[in-house]
Protein backbone atom coordinates (compact mmCIF):
# COMPACT_ATOMS: atom_id res chain seq x y z
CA UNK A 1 34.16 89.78 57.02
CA UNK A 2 30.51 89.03 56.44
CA UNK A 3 30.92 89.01 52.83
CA UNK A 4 34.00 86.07 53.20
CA UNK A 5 31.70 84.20 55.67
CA UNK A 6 28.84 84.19 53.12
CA UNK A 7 30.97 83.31 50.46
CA UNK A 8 32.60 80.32 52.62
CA UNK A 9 29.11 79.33 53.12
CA UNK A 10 28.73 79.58 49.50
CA UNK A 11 30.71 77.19 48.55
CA UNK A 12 30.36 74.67 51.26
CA UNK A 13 26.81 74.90 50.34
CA UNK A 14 27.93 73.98 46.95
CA UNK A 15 30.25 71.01 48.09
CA UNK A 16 27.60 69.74 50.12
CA UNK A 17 25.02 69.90 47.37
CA UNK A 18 27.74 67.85 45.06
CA UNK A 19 27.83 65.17 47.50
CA UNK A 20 24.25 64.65 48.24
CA UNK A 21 23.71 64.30 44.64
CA UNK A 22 27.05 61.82 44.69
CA UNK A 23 26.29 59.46 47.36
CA UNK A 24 23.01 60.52 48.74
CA UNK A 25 22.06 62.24 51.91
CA UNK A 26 21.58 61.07 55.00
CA UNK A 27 18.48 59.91 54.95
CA UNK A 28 18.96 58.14 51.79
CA UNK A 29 21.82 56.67 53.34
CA UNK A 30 20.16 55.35 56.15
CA UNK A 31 17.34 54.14 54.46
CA UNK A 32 19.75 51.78 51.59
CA UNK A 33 21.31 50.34 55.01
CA UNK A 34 18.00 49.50 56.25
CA UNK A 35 16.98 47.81 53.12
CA UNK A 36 20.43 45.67 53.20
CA UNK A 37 18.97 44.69 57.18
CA UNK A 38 16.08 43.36 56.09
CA UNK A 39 17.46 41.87 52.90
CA UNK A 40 20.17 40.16 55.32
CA UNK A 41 16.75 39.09 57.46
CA UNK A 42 14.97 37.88 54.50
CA UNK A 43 18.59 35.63 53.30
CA UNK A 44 19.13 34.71 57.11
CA UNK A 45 14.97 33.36 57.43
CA UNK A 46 15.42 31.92 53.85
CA UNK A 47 18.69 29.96 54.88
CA UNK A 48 17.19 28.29 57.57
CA UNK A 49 16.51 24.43 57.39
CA UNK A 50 12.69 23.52 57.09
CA UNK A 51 10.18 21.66 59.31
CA UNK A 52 11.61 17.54 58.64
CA UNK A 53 8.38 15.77 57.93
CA UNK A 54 9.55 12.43 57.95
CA UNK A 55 11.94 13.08 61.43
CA UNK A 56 8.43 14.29 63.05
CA UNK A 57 6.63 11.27 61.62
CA UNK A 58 8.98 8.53 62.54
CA UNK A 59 10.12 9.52 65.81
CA UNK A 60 7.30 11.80 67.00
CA UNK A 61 9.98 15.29 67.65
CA UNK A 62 9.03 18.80 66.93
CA UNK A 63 10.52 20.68 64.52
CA UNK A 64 14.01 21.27 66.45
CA UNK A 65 14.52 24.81 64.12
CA UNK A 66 10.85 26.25 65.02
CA UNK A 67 12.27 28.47 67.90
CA UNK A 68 14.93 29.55 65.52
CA UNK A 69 12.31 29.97 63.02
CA UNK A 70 10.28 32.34 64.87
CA UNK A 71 13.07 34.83 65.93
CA UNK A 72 14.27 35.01 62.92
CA UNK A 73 10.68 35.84 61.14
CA UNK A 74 10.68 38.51 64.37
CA UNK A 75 13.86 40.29 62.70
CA UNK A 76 12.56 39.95 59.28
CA UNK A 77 9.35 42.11 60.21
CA UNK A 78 11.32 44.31 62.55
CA UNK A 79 13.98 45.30 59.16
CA UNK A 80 11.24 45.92 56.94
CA UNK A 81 9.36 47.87 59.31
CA UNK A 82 12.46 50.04 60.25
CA UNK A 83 13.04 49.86 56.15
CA UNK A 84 9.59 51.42 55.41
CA UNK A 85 9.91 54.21 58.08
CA UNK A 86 13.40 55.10 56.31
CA UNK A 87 11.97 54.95 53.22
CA UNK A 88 9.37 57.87 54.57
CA UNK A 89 12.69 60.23 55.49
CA UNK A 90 14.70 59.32 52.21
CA UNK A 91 13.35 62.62 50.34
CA UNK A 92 14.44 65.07 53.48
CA UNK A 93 17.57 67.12 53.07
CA UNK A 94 19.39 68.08 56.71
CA UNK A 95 18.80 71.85 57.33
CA UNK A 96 21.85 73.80 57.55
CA UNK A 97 23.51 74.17 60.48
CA UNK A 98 24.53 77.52 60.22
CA UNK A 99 21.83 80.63 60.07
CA UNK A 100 21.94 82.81 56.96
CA UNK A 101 23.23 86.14 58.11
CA UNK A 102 25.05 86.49 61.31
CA UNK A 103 23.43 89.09 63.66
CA UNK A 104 26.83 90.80 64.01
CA UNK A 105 27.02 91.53 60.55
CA UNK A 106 23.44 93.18 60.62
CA UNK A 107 24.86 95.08 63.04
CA UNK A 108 25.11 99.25 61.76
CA UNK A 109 27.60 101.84 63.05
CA UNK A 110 26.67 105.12 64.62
């Protein structure tokens, strides 16, 4: 029975493997959604209207999209912040969840 189990193992080992080198693991996938956050940030900050010069000149109002501006520059820093501490955890593979050798099957008969 400890011989099937490790050979189960085996091969889920192997199917695991196949997909981490497929589509990444974990970490790596968590860190590409990170880097579309802050990319989404970075188009959301970038699609924002500017400061109107000649509105402020002529009839003395602030720049209406300042408080706007300033969140938005908040979420940009907070994605690429959460981006770079992803990027740190990219190269770790998840441990396996399951010990090597049961202790049942180290078990000996008297």
């Amino acid at each position: 029975m400890a011989e099937a189990k490790g050979r189960a193992e085996a091969e889920t080992a192997k199917i695991q493997e196949q997909r981490y080198q497929e589509v990444g693991t974990p970490a790596q996938l968590g860190a590409r959604q990170a880097g579309r956050r802050a990319v989404e940030a970075a188009a959301y900050l970038s699609s924002l209207p500017g400061s109107d010069r000649y509105l402020q000149e002529t009839t003395g109002q602030a720049n209406q999209f300042a408080p706007v501006q300033l969140a938005a520059k908040e979420q940009l820093t907070e994605a690429q912040k959460e981006y770079a501490k992803a990027l740190e955890k990219a190269g770790e593979k998840p441990e396996p969840t399951l010990p090597g050798t049961p202790s049942w099957a180290k078990r000996t008969i008297t």
